[in-house]
Each structure stands twice: as C-alpha cells, then as structure tokens.
N, C-alpha and C. Protein backbone atom coordinates (compact mmCIF):
# COMPACT_ATOMS: atom_id res chain seq x y z
N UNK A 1 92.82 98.13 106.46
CA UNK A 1 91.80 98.43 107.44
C UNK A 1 92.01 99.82 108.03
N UNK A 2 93.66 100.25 108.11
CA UNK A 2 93.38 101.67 108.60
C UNK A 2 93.54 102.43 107.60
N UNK A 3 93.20 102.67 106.72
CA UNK A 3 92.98 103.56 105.35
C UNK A 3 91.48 103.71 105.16
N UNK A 4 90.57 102.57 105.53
CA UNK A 4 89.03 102.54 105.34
C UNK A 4 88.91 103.23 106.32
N UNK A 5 89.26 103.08 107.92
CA UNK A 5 89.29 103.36 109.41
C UNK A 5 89.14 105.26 109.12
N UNK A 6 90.44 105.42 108.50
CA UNK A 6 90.60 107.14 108.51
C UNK A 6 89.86 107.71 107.65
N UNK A 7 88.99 107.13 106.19
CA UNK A 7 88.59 107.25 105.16
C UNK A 7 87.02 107.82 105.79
N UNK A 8 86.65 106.57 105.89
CA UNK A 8 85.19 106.29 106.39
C UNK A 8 84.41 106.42 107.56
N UNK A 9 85.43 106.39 108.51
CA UNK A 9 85.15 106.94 109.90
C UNK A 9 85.55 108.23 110.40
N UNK A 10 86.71 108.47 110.66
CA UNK A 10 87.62 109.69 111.11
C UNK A 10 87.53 111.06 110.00
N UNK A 11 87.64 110.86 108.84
CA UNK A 11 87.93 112.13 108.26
C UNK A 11 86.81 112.79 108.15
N UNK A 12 85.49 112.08 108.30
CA UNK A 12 84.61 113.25 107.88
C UNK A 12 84.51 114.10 109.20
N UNK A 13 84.52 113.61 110.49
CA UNK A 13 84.33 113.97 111.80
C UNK A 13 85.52 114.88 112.22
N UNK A 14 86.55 115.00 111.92
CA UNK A 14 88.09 115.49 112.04
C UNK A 14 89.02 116.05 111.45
N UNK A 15 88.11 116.95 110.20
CA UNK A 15 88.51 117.33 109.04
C UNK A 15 90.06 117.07 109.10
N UNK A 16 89.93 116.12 108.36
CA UNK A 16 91.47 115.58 108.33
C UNK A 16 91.59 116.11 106.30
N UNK A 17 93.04 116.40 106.17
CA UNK A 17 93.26 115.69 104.59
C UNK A 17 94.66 114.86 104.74
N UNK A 18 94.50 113.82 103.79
CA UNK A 18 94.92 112.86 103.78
C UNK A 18 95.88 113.08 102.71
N UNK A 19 97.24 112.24 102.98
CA UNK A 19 98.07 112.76 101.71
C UNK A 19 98.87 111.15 102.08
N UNK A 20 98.37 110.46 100.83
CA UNK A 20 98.62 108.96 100.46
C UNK A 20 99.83 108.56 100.22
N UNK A 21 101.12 107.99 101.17
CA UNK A 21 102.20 107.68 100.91
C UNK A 21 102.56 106.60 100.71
N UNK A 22 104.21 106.35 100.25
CA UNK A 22 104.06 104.59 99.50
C UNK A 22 105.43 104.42 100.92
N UNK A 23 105.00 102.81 101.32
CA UNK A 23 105.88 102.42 101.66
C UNK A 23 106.45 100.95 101.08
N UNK A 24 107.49 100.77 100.47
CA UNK A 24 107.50 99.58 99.86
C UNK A 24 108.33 98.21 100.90
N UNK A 25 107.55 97.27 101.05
CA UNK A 25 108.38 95.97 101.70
C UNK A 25 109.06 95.57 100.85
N UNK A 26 109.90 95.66 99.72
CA UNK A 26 110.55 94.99 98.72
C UNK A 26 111.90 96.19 99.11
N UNK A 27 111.75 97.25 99.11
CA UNK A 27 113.02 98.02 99.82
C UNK A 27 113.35 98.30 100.93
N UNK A 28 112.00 98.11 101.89
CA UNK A 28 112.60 98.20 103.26
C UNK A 28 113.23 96.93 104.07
N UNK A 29 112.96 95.75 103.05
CA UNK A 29 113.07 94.52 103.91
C UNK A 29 114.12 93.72 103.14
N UNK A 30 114.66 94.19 101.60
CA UNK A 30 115.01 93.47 100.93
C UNK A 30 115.16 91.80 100.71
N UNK A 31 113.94 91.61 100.64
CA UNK A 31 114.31 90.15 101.02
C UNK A 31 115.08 89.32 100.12
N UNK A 32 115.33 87.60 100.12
CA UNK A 32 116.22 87.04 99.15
C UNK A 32 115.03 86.96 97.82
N UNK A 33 115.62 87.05 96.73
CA UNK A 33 114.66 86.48 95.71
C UNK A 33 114.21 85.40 95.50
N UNK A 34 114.78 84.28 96.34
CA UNK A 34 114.04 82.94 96.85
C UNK A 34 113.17 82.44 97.94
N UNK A 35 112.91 83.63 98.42
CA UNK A 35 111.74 83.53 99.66
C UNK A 35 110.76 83.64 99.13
N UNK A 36 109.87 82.93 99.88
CA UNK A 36 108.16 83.00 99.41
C UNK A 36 107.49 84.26 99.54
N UNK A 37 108.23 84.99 100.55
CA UNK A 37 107.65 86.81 100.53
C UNK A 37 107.94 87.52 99.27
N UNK A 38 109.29 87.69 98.32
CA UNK A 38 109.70 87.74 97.55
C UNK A 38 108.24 88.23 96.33
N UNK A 39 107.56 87.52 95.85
CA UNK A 39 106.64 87.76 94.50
C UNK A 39 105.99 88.82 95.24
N UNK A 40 105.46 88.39 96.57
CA UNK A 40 104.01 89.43 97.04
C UNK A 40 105.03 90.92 97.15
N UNK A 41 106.08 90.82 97.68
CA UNK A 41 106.50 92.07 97.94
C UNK A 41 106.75 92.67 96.48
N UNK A 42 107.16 92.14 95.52
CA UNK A 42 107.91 92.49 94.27
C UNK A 42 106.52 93.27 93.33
N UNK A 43 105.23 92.47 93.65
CA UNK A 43 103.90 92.70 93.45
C UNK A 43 103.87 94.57 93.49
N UNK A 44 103.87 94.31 94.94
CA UNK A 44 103.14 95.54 95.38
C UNK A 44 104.06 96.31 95.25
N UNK A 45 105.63 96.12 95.05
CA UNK A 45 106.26 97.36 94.99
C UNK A 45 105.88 97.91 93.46
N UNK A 46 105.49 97.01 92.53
CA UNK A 46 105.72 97.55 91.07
C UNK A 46 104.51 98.35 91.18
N UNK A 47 103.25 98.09 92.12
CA UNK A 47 101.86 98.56 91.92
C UNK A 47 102.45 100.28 92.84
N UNK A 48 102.96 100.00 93.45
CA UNK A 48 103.47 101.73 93.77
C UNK A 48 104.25 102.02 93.09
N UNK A 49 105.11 101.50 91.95
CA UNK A 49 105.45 102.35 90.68
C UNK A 49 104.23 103.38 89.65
N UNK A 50 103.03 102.38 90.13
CA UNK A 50 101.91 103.15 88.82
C UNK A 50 101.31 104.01 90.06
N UNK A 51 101.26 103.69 90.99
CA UNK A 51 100.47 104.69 92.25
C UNK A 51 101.79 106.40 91.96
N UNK A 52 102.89 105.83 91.67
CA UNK A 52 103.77 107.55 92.06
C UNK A 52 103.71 108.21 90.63
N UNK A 53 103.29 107.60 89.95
CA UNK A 53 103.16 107.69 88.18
C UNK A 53 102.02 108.59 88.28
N UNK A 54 100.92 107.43 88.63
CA UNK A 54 99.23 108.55 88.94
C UNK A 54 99.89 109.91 89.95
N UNK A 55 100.39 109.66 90.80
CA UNK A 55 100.76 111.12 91.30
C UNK A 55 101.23 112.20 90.33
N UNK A 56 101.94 111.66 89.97
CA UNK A 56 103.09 112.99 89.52
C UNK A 56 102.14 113.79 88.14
N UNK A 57 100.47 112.78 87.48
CA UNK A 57 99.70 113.67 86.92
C UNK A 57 98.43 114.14 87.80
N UNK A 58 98.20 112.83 88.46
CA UNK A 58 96.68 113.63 88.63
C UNK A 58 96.64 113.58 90.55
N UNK A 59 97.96 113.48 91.08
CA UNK A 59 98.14 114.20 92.53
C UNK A 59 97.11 113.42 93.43
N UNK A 60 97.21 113.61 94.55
CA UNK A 60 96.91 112.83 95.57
C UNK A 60 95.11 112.26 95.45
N UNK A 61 94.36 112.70 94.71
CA UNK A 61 93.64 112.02 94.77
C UNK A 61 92.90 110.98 93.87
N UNK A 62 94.16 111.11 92.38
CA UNK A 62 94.28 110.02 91.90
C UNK A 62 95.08 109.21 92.80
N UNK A 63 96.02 108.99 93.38
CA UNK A 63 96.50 108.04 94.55
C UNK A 63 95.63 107.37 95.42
N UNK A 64 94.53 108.44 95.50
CA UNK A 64 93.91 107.24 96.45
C UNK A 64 93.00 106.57 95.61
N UNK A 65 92.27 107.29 94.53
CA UNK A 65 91.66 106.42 93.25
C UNK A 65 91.70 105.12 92.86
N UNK A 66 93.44 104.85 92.78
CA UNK A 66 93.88 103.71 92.19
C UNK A 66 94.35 103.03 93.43
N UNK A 67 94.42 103.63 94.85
CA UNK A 67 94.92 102.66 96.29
C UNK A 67 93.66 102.02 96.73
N UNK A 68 92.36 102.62 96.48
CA UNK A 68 91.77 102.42 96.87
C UNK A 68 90.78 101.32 95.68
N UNK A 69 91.48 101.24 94.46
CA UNK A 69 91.01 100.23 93.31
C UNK A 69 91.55 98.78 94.06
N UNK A 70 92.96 99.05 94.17
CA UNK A 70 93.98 98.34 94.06
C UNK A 70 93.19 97.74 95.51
N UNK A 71 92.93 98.26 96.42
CA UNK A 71 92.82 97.52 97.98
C UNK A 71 91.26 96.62 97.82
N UNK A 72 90.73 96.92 97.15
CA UNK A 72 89.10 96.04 96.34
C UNK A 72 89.83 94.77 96.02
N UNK A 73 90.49 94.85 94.82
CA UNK A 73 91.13 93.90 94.22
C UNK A 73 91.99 92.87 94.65
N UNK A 74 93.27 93.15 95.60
CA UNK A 74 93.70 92.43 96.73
C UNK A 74 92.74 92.14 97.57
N UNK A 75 92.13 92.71 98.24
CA UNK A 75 91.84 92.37 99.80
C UNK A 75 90.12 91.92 99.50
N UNK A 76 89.51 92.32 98.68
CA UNK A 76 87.89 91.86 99.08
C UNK A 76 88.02 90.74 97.34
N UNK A 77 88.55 90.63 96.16
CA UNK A 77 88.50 90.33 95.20
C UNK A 77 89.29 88.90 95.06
N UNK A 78 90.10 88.94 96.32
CA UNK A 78 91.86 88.12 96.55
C UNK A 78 92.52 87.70 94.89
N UNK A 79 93.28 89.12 94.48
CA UNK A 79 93.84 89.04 93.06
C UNK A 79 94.86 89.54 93.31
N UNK A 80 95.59 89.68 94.75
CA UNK A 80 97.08 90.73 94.07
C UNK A 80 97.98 90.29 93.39
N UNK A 81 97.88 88.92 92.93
CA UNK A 81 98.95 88.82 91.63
C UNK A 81 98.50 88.77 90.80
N UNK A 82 96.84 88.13 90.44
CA UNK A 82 96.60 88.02 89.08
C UNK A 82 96.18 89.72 88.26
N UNK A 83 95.21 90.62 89.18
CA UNK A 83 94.83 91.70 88.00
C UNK A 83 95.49 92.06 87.64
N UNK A 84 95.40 92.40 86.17
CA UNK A 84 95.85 93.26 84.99
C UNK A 84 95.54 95.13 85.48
N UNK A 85 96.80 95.49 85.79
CA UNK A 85 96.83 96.93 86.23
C UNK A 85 96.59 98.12 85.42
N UNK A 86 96.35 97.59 84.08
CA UNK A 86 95.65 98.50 83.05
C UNK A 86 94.17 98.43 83.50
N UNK A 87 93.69 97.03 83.55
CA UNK A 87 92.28 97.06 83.89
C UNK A 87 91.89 97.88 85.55
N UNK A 88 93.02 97.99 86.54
CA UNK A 88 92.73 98.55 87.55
C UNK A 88 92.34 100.48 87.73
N UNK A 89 93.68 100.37 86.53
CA UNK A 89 93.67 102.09 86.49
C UNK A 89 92.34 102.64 85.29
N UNK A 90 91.87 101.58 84.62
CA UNK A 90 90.35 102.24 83.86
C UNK A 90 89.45 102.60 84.88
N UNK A 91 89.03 101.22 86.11
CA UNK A 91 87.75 101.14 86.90
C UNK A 91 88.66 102.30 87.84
N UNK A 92 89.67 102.94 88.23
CA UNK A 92 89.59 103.86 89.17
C UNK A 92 89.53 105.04 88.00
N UNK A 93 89.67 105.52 86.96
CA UNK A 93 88.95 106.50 86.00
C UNK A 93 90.39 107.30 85.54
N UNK A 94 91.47 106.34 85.81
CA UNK A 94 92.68 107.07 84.91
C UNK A 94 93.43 106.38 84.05
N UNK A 95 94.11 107.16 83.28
CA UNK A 95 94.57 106.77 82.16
C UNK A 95 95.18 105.19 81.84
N UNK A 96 95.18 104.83 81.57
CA UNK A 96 96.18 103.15 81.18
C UNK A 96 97.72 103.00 81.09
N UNK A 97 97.97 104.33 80.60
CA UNK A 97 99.44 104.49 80.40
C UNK A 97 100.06 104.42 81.08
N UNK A 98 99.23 104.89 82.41
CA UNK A 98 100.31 104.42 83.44
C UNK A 98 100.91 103.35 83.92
N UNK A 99 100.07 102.42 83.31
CA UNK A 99 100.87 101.05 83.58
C UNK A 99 101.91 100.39 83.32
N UNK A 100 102.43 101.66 82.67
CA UNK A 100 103.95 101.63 81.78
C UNK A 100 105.01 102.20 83.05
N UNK A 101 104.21 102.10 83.87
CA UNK A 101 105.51 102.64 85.20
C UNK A 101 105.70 100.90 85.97
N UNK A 102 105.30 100.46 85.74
CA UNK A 102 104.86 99.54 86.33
C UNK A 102 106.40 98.24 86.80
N UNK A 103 106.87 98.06 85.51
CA UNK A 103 108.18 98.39 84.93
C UNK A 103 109.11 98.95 84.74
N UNK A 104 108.98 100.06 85.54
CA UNK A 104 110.51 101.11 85.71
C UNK A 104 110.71 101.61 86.83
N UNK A 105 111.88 101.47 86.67
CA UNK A 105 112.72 101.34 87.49
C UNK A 105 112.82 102.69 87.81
N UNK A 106 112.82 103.73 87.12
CA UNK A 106 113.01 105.28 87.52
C UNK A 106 112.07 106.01 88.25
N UNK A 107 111.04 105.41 88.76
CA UNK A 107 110.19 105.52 90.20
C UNK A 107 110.56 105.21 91.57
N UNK A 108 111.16 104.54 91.66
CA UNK A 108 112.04 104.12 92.85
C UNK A 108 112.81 104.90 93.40
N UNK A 109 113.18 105.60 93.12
CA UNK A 109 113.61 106.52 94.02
C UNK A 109 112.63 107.46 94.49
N UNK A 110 111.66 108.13 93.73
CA UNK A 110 110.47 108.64 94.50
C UNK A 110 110.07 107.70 95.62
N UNK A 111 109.94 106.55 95.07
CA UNK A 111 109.29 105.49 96.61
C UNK A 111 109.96 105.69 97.60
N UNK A 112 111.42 105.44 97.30
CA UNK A 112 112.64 105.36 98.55
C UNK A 112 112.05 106.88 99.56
N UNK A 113 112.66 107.61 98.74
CA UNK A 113 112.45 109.45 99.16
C UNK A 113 111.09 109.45 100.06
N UNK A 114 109.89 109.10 99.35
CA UNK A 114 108.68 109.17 100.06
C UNK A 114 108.45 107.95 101.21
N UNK A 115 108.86 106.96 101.33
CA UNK A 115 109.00 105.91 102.19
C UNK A 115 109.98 106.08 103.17
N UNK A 116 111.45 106.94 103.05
CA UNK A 116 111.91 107.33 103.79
C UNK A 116 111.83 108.43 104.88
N UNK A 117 110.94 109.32 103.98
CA UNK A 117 110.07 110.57 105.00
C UNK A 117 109.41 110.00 106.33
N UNK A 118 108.60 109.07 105.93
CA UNK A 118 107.33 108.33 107.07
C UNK A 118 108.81 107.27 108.23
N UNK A 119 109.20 106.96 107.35
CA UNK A 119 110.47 105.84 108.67
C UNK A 119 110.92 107.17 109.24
N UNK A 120 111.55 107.98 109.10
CA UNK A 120 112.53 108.94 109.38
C UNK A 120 111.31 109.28 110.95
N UNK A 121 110.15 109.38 110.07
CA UNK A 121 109.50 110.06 111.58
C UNK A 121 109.05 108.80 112.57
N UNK A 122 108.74 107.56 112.04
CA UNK A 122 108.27 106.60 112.83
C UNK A 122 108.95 105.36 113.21
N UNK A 123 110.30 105.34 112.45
CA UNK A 123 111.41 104.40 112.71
C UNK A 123 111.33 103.28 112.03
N UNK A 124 113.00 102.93 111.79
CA UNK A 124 113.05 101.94 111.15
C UNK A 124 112.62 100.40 111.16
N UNK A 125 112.02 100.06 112.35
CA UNK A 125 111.66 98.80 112.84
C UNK A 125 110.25 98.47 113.12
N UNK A 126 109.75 99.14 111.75
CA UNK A 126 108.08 99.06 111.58
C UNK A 126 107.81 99.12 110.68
N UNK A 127 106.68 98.49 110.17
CA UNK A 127 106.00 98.16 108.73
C UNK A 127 104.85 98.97 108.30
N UNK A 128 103.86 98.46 107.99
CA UNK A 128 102.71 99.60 107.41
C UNK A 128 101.46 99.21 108.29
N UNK A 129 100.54 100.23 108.60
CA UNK A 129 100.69 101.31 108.39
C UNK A 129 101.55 102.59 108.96
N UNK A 130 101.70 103.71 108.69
CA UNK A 130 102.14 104.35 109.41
C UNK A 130 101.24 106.00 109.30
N UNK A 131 100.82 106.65 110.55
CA UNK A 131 100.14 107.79 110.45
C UNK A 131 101.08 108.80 110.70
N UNK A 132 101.22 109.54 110.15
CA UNK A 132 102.01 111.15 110.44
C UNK A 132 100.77 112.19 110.32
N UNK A 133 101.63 113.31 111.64
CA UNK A 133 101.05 114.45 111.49
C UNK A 133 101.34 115.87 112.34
N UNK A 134 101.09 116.87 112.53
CA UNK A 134 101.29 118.03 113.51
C UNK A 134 100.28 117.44 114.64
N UNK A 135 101.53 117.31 115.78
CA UNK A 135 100.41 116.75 117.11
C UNK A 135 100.33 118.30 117.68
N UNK A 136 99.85 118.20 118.80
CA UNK A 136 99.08 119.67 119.30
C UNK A 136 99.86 120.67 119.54
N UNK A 137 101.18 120.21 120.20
CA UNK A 137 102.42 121.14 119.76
C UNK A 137 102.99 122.03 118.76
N UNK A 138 102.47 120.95 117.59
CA UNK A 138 102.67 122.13 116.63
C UNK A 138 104.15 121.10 115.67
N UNK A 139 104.54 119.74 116.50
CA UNK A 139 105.72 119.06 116.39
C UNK A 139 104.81 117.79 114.87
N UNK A 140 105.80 117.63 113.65
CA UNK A 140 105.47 116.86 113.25
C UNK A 140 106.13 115.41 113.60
N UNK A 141 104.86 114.39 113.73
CA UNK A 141 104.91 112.77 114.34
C UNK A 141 104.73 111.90 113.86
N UNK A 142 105.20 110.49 113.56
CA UNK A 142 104.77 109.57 113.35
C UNK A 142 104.40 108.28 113.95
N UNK A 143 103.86 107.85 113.76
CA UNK A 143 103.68 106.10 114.65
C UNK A 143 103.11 104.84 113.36
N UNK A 144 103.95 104.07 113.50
CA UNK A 144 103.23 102.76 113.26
C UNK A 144 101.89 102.23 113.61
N UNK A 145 101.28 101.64 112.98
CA UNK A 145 99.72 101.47 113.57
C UNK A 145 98.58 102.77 112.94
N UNK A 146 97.26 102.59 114.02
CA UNK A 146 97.12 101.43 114.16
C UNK A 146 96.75 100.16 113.35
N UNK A 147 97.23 99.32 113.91
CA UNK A 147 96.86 98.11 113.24
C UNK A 147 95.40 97.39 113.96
N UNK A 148 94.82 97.40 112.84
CA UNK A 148 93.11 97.41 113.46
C UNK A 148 92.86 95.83 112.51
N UNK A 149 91.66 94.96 112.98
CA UNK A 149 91.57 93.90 112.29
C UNK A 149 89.71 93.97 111.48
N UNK A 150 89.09 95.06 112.17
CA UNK A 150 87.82 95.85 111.78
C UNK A 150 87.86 97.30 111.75
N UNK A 151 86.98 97.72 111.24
CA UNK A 151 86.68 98.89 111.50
C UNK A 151 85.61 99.64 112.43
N UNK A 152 85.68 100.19 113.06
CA UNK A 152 84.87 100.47 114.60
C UNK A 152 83.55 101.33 114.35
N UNK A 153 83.04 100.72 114.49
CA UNK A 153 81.78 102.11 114.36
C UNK A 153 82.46 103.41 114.64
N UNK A 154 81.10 104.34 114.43
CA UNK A 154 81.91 105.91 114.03
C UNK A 154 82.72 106.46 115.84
N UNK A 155 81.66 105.95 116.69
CA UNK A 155 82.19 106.63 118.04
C UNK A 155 83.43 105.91 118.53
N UNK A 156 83.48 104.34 118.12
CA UNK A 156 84.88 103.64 118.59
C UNK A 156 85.91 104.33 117.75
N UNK A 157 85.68 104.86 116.47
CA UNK A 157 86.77 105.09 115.63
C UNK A 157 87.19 106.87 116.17
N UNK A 158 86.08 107.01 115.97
CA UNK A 158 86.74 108.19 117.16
C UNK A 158 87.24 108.62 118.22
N UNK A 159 87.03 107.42 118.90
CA UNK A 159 87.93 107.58 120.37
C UNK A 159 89.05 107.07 120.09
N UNK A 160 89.68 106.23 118.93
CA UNK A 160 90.69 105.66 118.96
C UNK A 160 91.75 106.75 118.43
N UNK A 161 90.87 107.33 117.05
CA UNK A 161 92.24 108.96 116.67
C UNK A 161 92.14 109.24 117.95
N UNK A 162 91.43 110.15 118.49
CA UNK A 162 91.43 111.17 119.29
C UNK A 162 92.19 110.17 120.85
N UNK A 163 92.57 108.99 120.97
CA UNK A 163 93.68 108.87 122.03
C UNK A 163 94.57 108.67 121.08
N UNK A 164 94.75 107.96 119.79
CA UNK A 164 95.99 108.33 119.28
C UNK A 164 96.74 109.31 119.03
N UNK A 165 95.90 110.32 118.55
CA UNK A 165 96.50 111.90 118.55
C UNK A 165 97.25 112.46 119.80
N UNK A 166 96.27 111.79 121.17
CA UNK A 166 96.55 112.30 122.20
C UNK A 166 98.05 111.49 122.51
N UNK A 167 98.27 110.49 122.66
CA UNK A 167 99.49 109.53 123.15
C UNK A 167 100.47 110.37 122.27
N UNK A 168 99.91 110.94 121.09
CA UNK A 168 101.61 111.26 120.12
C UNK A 168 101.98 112.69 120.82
N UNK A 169 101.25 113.30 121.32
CA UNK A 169 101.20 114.59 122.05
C UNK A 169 102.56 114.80 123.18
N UNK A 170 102.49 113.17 123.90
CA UNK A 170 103.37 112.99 124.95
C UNK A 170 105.01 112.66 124.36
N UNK A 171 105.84 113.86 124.68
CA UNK A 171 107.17 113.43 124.73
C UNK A 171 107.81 112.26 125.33
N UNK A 172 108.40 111.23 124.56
CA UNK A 172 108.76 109.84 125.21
C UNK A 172 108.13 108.71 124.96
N UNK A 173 106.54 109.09 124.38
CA UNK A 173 105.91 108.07 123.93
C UNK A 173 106.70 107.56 122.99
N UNK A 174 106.52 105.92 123.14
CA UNK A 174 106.90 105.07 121.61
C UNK A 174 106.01 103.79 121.19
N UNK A 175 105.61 102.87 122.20
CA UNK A 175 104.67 102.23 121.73
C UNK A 175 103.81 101.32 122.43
N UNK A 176 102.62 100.84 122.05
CA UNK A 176 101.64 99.98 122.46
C UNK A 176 101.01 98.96 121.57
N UNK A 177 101.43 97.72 122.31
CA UNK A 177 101.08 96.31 121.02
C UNK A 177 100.68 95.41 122.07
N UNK A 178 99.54 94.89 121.04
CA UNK A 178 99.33 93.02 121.80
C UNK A 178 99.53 92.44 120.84
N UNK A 179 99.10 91.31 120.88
CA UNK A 179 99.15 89.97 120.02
C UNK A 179 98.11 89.80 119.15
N UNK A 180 98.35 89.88 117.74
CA UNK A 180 96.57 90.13 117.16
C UNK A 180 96.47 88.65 117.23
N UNK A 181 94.77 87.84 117.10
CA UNK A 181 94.61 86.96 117.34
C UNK A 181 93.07 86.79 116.54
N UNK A 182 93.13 87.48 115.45
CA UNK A 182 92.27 87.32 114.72
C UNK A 182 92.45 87.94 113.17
N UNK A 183 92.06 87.78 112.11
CA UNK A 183 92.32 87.96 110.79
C UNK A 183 91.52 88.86 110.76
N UNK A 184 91.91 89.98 109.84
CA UNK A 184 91.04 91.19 109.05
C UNK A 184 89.40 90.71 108.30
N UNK A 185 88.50 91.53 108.83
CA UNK A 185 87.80 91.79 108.58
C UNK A 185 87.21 92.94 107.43
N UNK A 186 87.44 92.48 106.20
CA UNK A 186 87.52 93.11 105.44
C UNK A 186 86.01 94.43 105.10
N UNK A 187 84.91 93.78 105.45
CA UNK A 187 83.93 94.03 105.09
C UNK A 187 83.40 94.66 104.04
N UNK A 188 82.07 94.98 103.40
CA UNK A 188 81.74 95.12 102.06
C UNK A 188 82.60 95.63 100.96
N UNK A 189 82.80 95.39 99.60
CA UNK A 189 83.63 96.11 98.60
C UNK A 189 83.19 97.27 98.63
N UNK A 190 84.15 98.17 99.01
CA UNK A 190 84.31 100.15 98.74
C UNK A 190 83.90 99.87 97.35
C-alpha cells in the first residue's frame, strides 16, 4: 500500500525518484525452518533474488516492473506461493532467465548489503516499509512506515509525505504508531 501510496499519489505531485530496495524477512528475522512464517518468508526472499538479478541488467526500473508484477500477483491475485516466476517476469516485459536467480544463493549478499543500507538508517527493530531520503537539512533519513491500510486520495496523500518529510526534519524524532484495526485495502489491479 505504500509503494502504490508514493507511486500513484505522491510522485507525480513531488517529483520524487524512487530507487526500489529489497528488504528480506527471511534474513532479518531468521526464523526456525519449522515455523509457519518460514515458506512465506523463504517465498519472498527467493522473489528478491530475481528482483536484484533484474537490477543488475535492466536497473531500477525493471525493479519496479517485476515489484510491481509481483505485488498484482500476491496481493490482488492471492498467489505468492503458487506463480511461476518465469511467467511473472514475461507479463512485466523481461527476460525469463532471470528466474535462474531465483535459486542462488550468490544474490544474497546484494540483499544483505542493500537491506542493510535502509536498517542502518531506520533501525533494527522494524520491518517494511521503510522510506529514506535527504530531509531539508540536507541529512540523509530513514523511517519505518508509513504503514497505510488504503490509499488516500491525492490531497490526503499529500499531506501525509509532506508531514512525514516534515517530522524527519526534526532532530530526536523516532516514532508514531497506533493499533491498525483494519486489513489492507488493496484496491483495483495496477
């Protein structure tokens, strides 16, 4: 929801560019291989093996190509274990081969490296999402969040960067949470 949020609302208004990072729950959380979190995390870490794969040819906006295939397919399609990730990387318009990362292990450390950049700035005791950026200072920031359960029309979504930007501005800030109490609202397939 905040990837559509910054996509569809915020960036055209805030000339933002966006530069698509992986964070994996299968390395930040290591869980046991007998937990029920275990497959979903193991899932999505292999699907950011083919997401750093599409990087390293066709750069950040094959990343969002195939994040933004991949988030159809999970979240409005409910398939994140069953699709076939060859069939994901055709309908986002890149190659197949990459699905040969999918399976290796020698991506993982790009994940770590790039997953460790975003904690380093927003800390270790937070999950996804996470926004980084130069706040008005000139200081680069990160924060967890937000964690949104819709997406706001264009003027709510804009008041929400523009106090988020503003709160990261303040030295000392660290955080603001309630209790979500409602499930994502996915709305129409991107």
């Amino acid at each position: 929801m905040t990837a559509r949020w910054v996509v569809d609302e915020v960036q055209p208004e805030r000339d933002l560019e966006v530069t698509w990072e992986p964070i994996s729950l299968l390395l930040k959380n290591d869980p046991d291989p007998a937990s029920d979190r275990y497959p979903v995390y193991k899932r999505t870490h292999d699907l950011l093996r083919v997401l750093e794969s599409v990087r390293a040819t066709d750069g950040n906006d094959g990343v969002f190509a195939l994040y933004w295939e991949f988030g159809r397919r999970i979240h409005h399609d409910r398939e994140l274990m069953g699709f076939p990730v060859v069939d994901a990387l055709s309908s986002a318009g890149l190659d197949g081969s990459h699905s040969e990362a999918y399976d290796d292990q020698a991506w993982d450390d790009e994940i770590r490296t790039r997953m460790d950049a975003g904690l380093e700035l927003a800390g270790d005791d937070i999950g996804t999402p996470i926004i980084a950026f130069d706040n008005a200072a000139g200081v680069r920031v990160g924060i967890f969040g937000p964690v949104i359960t819709r997406v706001p029309d264009r003027d709510l979504s804009l008041q929400l960067w523009d106090g988020l930007t503003a709160v990261m501005a303040v030295p000392g800030f660290w955080e603001l949470k309630r209790t979500r109490t409602e499930r994502p609202e996915f709305g129409d397939r991107p």
